[in-house]
C-alpha atoms as a PDB file:
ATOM      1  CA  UNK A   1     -20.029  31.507  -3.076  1.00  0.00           C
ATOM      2  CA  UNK A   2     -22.288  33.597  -1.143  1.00  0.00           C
ATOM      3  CA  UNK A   3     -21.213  31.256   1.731  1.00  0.00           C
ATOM      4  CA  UNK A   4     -17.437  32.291   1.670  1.00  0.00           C
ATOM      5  CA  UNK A   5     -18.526  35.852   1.482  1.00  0.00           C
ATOM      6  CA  UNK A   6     -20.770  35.619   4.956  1.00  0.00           C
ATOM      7  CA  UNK A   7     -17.453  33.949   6.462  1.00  0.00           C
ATOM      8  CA  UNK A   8     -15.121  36.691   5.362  1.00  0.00           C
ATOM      9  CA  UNK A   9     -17.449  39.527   6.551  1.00  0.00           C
ATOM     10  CA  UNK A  10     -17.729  37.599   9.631  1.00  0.00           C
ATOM     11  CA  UNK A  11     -14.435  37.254   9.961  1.00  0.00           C
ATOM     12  CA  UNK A  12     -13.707  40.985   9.260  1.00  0.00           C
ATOM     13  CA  UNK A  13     -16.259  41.667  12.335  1.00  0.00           C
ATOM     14  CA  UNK A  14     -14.614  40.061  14.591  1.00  0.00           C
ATOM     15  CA  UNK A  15     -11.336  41.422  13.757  1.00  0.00           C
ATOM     16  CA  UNK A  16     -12.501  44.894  14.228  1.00  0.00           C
ATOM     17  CA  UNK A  17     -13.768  44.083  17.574  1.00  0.00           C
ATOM     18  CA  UNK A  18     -10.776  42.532  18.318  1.00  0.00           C
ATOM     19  CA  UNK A  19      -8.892  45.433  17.441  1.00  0.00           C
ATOM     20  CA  UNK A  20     -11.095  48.130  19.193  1.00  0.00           C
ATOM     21  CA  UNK A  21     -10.746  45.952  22.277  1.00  0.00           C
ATOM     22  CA  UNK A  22      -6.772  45.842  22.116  1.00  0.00           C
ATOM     23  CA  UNK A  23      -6.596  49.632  21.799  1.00  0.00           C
ATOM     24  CA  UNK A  24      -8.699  50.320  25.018  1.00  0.00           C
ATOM     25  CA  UNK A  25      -6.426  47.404  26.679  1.00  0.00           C
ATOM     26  CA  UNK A  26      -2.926  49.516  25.594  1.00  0.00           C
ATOM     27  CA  UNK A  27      -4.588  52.712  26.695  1.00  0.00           C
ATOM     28  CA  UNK A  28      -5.434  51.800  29.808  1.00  0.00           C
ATOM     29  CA  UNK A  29      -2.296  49.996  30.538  1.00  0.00           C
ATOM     30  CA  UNK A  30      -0.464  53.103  29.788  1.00  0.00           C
ATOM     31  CA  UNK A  31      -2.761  55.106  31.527  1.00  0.00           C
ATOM     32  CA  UNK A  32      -1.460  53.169  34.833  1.00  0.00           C
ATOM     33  CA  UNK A  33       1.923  53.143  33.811  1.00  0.00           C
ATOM     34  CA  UNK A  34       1.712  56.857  33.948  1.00  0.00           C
ATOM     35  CA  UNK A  35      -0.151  56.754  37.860  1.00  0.00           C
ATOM     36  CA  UNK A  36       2.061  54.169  38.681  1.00  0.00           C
ATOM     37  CA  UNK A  37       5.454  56.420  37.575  1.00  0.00           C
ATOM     38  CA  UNK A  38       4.035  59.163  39.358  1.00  0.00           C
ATOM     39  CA  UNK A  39       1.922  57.895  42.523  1.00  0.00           C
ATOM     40  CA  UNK A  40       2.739  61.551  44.648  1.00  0.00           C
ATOM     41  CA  UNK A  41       1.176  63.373  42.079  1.00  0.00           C
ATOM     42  CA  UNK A  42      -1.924  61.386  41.840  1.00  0.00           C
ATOM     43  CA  UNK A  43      -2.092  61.330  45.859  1.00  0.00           C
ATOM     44  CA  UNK A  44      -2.130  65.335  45.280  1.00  0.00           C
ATOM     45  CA  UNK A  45      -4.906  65.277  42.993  1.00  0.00           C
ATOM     46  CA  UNK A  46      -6.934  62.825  45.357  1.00  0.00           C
ATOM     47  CA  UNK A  47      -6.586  65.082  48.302  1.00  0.00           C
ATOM     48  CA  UNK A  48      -7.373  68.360  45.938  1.00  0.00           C
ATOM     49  CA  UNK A  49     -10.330  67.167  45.148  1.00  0.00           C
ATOM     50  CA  UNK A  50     -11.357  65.705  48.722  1.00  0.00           C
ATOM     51  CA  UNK A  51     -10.367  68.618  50.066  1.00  0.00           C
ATOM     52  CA  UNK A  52     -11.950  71.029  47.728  1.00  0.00           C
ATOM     53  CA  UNK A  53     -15.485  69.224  48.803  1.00  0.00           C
ATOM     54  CA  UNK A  54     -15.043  69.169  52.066  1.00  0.00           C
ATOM     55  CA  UNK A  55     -14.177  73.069  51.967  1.00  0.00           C
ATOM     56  CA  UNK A  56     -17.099  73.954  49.773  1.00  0.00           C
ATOM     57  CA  UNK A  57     -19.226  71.677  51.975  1.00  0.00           C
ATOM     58  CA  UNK A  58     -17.986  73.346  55.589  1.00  0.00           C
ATOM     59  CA  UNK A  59     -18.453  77.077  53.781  1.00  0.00           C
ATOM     60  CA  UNK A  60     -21.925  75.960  53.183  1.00  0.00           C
ATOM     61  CA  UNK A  61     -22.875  74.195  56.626  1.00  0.00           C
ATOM     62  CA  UNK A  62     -21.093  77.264  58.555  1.00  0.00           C
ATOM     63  CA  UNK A  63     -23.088  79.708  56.769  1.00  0.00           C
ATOM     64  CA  UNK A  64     -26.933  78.007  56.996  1.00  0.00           C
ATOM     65  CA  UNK A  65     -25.750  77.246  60.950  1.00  0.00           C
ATOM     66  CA  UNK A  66     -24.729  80.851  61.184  1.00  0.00           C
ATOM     67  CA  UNK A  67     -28.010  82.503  59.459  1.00  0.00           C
ATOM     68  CA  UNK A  68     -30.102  79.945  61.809  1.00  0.00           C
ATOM     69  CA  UNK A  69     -28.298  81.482  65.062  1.00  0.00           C
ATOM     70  CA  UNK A  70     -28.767  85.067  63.847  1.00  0.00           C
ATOM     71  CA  UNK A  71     -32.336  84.404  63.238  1.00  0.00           C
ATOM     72  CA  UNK A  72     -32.483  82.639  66.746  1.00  0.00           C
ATOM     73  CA  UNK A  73     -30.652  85.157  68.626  1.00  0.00           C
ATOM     74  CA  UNK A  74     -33.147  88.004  67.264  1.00  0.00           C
ATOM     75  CA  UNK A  75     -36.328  86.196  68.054  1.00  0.00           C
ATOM     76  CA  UNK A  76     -34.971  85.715  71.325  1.00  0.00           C
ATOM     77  CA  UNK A  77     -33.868  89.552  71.677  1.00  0.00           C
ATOM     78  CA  UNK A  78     -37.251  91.117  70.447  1.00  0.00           C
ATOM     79  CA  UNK A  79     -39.422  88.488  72.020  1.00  0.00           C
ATOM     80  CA  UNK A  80     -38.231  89.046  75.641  1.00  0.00           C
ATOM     81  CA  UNK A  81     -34.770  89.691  75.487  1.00  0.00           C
ATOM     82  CA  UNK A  82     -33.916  86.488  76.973  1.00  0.00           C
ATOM     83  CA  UNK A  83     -30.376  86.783  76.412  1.00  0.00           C
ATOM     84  CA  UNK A  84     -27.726  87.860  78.496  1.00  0.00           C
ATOM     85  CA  UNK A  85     -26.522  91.136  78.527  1.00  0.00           C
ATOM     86  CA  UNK A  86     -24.536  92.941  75.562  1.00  0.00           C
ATOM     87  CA  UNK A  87     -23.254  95.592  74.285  1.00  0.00           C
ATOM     88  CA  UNK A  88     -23.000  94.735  70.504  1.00  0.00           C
ATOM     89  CA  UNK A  89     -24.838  92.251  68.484  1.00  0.00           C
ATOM     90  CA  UNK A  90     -22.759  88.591  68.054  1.00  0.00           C
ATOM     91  CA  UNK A  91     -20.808  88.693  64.625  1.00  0.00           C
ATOM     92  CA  UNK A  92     -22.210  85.387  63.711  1.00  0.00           C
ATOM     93  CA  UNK A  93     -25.579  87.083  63.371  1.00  0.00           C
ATOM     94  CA  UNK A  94     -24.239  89.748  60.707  1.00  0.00           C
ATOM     95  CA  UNK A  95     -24.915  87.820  57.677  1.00  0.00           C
ATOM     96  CA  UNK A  96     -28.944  87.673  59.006  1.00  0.00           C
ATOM     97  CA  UNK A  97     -29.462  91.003  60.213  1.00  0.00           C
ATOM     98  CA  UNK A  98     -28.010  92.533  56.742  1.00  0.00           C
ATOM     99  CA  UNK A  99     -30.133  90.166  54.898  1.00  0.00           C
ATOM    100  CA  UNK A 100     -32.981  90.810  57.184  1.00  0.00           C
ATOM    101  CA  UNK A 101     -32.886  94.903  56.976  1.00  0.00           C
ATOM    102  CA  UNK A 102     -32.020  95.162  53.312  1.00  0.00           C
ATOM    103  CA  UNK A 103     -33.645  92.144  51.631  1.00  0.00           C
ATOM    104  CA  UNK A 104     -37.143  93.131  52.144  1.00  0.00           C
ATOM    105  CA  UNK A 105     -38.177  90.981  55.192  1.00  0.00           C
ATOM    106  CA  UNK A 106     -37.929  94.106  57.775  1.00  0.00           C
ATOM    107  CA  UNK A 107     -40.441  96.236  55.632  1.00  0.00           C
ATOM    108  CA  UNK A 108     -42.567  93.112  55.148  1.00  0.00           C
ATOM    109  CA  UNK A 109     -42.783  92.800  58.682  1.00  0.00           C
ATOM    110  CA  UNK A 110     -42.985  96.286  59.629  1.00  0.00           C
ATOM    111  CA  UNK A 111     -46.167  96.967  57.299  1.00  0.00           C
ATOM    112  CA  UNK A 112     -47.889  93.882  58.367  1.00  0.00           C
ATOM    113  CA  UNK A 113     -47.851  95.115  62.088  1.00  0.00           C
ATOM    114  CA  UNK A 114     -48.633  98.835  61.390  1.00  0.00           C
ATOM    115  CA  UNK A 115     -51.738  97.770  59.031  1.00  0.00           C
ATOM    116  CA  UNK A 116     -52.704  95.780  62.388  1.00  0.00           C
ATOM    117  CA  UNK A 117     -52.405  98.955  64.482  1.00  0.00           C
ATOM    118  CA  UNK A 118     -54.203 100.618  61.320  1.00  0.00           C
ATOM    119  CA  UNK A 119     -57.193  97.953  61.518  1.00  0.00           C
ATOM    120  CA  UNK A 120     -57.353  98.600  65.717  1.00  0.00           C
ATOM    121  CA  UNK A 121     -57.027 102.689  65.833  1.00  0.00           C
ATOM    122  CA  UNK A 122     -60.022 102.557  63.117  1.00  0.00           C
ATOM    123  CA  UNK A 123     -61.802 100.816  65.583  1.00  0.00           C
ATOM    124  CA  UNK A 124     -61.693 103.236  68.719  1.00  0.00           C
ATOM    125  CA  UNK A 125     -64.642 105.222  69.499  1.00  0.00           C
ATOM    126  CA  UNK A 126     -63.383 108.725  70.046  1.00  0.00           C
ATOM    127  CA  UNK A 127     -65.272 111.203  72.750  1.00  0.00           C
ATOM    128  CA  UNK A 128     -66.131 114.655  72.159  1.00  0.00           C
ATOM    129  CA  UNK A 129     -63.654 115.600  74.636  1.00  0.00           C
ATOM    130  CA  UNK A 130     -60.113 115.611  72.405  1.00  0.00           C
ATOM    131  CA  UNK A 131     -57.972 114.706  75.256  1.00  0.00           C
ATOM    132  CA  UNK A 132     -57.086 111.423  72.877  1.00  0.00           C
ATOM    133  CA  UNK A 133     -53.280 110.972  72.123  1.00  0.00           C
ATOM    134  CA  UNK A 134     -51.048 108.556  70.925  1.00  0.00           C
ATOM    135  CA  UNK A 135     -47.310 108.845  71.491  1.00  0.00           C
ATOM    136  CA  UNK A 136     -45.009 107.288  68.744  1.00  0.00           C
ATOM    137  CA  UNK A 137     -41.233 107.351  69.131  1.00  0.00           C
ATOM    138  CA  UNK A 138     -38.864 109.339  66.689  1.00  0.00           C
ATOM    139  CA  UNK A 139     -35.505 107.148  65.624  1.00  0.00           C
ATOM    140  CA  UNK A 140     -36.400 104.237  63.837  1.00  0.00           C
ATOM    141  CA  UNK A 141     -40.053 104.657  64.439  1.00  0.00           C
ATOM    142  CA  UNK A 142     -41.267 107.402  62.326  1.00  0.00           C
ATOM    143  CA  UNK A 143     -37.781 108.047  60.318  1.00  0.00           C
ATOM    144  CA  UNK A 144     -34.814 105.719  59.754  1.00  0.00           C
ATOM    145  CA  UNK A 145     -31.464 105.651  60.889  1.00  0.00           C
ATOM    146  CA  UNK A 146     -30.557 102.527  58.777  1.00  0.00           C
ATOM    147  CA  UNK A 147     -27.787 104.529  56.744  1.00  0.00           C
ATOM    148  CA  UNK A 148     -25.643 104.678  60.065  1.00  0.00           C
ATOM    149  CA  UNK A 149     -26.373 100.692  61.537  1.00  0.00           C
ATOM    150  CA  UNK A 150     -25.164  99.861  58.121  1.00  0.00           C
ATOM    151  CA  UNK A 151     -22.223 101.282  58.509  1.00  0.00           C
ATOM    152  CA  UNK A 152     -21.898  99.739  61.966  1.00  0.00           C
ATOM    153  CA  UNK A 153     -22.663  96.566  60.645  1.00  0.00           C
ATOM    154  CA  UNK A 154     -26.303  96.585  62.171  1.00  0.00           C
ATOM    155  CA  UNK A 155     -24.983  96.514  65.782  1.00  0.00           C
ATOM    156  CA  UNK A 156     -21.928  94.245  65.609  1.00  0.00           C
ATOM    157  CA  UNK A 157     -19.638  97.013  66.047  1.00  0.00           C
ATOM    158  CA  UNK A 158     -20.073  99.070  69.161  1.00  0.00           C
ATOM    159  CA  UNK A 159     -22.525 102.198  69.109  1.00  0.00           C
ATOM    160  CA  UNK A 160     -20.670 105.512  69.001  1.00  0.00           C
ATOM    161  CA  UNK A 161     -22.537 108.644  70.351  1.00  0.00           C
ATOM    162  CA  UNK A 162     -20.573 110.624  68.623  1.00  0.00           C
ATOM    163  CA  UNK A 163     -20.590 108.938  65.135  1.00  0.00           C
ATOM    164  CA  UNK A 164     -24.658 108.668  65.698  1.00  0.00           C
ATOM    165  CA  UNK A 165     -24.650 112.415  66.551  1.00  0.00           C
ATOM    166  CA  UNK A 166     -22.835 113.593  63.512  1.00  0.00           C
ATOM    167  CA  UNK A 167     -25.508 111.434  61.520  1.00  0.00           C
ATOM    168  CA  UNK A 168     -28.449 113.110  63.090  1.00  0.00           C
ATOM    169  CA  UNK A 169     -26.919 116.651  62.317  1.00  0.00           C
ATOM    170  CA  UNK A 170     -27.252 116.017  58.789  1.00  0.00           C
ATOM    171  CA  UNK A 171     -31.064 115.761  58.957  1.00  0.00           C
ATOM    172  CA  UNK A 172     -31.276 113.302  56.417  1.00  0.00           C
ATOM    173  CA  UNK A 173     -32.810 110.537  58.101  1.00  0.00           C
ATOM    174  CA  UNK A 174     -35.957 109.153  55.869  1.00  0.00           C
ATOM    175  CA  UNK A 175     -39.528 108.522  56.649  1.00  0.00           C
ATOM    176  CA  UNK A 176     -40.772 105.414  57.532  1.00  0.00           C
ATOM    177  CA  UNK A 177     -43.348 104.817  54.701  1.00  0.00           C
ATOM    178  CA  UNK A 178     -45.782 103.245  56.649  1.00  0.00           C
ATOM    179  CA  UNK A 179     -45.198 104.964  59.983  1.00  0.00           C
ATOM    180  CA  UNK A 180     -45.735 108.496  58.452  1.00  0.00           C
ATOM    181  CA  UNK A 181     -49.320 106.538  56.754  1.00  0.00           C
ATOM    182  CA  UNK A 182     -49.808 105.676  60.296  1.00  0.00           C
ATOM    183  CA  UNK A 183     -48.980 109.300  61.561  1.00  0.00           C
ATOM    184  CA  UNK A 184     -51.562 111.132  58.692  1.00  0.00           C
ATOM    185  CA  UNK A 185     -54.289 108.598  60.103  1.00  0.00           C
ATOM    186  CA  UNK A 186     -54.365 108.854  63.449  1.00  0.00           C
ATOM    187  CA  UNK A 187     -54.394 112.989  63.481  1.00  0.00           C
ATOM    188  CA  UNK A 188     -56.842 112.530  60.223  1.00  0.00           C
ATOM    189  CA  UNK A 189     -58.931 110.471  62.842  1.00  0.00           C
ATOM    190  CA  UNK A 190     -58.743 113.113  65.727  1.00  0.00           C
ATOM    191  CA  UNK A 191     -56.139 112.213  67.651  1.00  0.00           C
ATOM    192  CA  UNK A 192     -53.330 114.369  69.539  1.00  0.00           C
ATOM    193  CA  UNK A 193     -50.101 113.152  68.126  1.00  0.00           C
ATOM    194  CA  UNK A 194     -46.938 113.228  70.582  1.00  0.00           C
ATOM    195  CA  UNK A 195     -43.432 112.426  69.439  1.00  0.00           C
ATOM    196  CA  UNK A 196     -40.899 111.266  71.586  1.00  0.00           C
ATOM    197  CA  UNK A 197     -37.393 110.686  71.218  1.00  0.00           C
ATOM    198  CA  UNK A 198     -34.185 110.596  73.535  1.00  0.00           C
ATOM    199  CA  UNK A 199     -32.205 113.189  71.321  1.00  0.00           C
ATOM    200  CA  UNK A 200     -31.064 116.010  73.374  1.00  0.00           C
ATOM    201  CA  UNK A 201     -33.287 118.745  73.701  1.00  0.00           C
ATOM    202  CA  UNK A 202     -30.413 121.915  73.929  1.00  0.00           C
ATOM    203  CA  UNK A 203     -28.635 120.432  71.052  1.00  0.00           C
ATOM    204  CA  UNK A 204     -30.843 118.674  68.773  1.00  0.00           C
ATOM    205  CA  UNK A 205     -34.845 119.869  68.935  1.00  0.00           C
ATOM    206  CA  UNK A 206     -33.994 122.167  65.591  1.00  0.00           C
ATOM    207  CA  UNK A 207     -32.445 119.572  63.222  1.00  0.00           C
ATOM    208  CA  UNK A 208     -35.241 116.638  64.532  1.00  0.00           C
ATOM    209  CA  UNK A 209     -38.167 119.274  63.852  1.00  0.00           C
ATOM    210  CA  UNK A 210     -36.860 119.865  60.586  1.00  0.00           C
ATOM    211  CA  UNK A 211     -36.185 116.597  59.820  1.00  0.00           C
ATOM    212  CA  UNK A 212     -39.522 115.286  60.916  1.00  0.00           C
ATOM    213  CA  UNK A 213     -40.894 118.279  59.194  1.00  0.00           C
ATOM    214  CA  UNK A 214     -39.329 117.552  55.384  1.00  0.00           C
ATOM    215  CA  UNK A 215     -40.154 113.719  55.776  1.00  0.00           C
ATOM    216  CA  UNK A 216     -43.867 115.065  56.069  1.00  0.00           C
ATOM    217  CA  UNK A 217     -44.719 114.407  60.162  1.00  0.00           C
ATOM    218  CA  UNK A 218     -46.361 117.735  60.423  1.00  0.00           C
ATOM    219  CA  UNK A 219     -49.560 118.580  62.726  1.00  0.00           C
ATOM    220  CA  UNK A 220     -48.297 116.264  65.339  1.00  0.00           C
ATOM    221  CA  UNK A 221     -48.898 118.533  69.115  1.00  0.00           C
ATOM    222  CA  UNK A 222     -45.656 117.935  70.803  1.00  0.00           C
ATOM    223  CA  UNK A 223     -41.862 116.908  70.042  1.00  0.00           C
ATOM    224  CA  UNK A 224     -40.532 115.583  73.395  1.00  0.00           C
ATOM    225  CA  UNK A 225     -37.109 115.177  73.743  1.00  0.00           C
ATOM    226  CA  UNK A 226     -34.901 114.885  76.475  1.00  0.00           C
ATOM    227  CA  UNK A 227     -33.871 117.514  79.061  1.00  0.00           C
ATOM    228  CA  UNK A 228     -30.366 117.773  80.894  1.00  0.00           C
ATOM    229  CA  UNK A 229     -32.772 118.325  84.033  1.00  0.00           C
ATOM    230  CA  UNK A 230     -35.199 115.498  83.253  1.00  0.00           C
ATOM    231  CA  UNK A 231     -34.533 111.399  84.087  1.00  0.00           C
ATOM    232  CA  UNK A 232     -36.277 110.751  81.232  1.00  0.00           C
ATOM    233  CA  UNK A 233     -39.092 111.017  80.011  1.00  0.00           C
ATOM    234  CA  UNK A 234     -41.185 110.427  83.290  1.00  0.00           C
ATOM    235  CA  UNK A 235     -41.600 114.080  83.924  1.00  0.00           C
ATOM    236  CA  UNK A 236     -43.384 114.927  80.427  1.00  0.00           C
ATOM    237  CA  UNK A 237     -45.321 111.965  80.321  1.00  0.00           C
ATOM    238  CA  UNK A 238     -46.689 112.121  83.726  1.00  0.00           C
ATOM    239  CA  UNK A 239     -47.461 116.451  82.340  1.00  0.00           C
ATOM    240  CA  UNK A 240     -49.648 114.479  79.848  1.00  0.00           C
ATOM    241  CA  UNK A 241     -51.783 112.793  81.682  1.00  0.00           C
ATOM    242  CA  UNK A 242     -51.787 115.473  84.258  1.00  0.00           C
ATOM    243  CA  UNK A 243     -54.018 117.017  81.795  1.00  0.00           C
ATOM    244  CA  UNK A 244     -56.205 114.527  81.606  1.00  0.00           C
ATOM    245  CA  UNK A 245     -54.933 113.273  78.305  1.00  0.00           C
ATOM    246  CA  UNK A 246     -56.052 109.338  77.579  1.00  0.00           C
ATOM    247  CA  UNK A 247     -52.722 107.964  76.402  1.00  0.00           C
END
């Protein structure tokens, strides 16, 4: 009895396997009657998808090539400017300047250097004589003009005088944070700070002072900017050392 019983169950087993198997078979058969009914459709699909990878894929490539040529062409430009000559920065090298100014590199950069200049002006014996000065430049030196190359796309879109100008005459532009620690130092230490800068002197000495003045550069000796009559700043400089300042 218990004999018959085994057979039967196996029996039932087998069935049932049987069974699941002929389902998947009529599934699948349908399932290529359908492609088969239909093959444009599927060919659609196919190239969808293909081209869907090969989109994301390029997007991706074109960007990592494009941030490796921004960073190249800048390394190249500070280094030694071995490039040749332009007037505004390539637009493949947008993408890495933005991400360079406003991601937190620039000021990573920038304090690492000044902290170096901090290290070597602690280091300088000073006479009795107070003829020491150190010159530092104005725009993008001590305070920022980073709210206008934004807008100009960090130098991809052509400088405008005029534009620039309008920027200045707000008097807005911020301190450098670790420019202006550099600037309370080195008169803290004794030395005769000079700023320079190649705003116009008939037109824009008021709104810099101020400006330089509310960002906290105050004690420096001199603001030079540039005279109508003067090439430069050649005349002013050479006036400094005339009197026997060491620069």
């Amino acid at each position: 009895m218990m004999e018959k019983i085994k057979t039967v169950q196996r029996v039932v087993a087998g069935l049932t396997l049987l069974l699941g198997f002929l389902g998947k078979l009529i599934l699948n058969l349908r399932g290529q009657k359908q492609r088969a009914s239909n093959p444009e459709k599927l060919q659609m699909i196919i190239r969808s998808d293909k081209l869907m990878d090969s989109s994301s894929s390029s997007c991706s490539d074109e960007m990592e090539d494009d941030e490796r040529y921004g960073l190249r062409w800048r390394l190249s430009v500070e280094k030694n400017n071995n490039v040749t000559p332009w007037k505004t920065v390539p637009l493949r090298c947008y993408n890495h300047l933005h991400n360079y100014m406003t991601g937190g590199q620039y000021d990573l950069d920038l304090n690492l250097i000044v902290r170096q200049i901090l290290l070597y002006a602690s280091q300088i014996p000073l006479p009795t004589d107070a003829f020491d000065a150190w010159i530092l430049d104005v725009d993008d030196t001590c305070i920022s003009n980073i709210s206008y190359y934004t807008h100009k796309r960090f130098g991809c879109d052509p400088f405008d005088s005029t534009i620039f100008k309008a920027w200045i005459m707000k008097g807005m532009c911020p301190a450098i944070p670790i420019v202006l620690t550099l600037f309370k130092t080195l008169i803290d230490k004794g030395f005769k700070v000079f700023l320079l800068t190649g705003r116009d002197q008939a037109t824009l000495a008021k709104i810099t002072t101020n400006n330089l003045h509310s960002q906290g550069f105050i004690g420096y000796q001199r603001l030079i900017l540039r005279s109508f009559f003067a090439n430069g700043y050649d005349v002013r400089c050479t006036t400094l050392v005339n009197k026997s300042t060491h620069i």
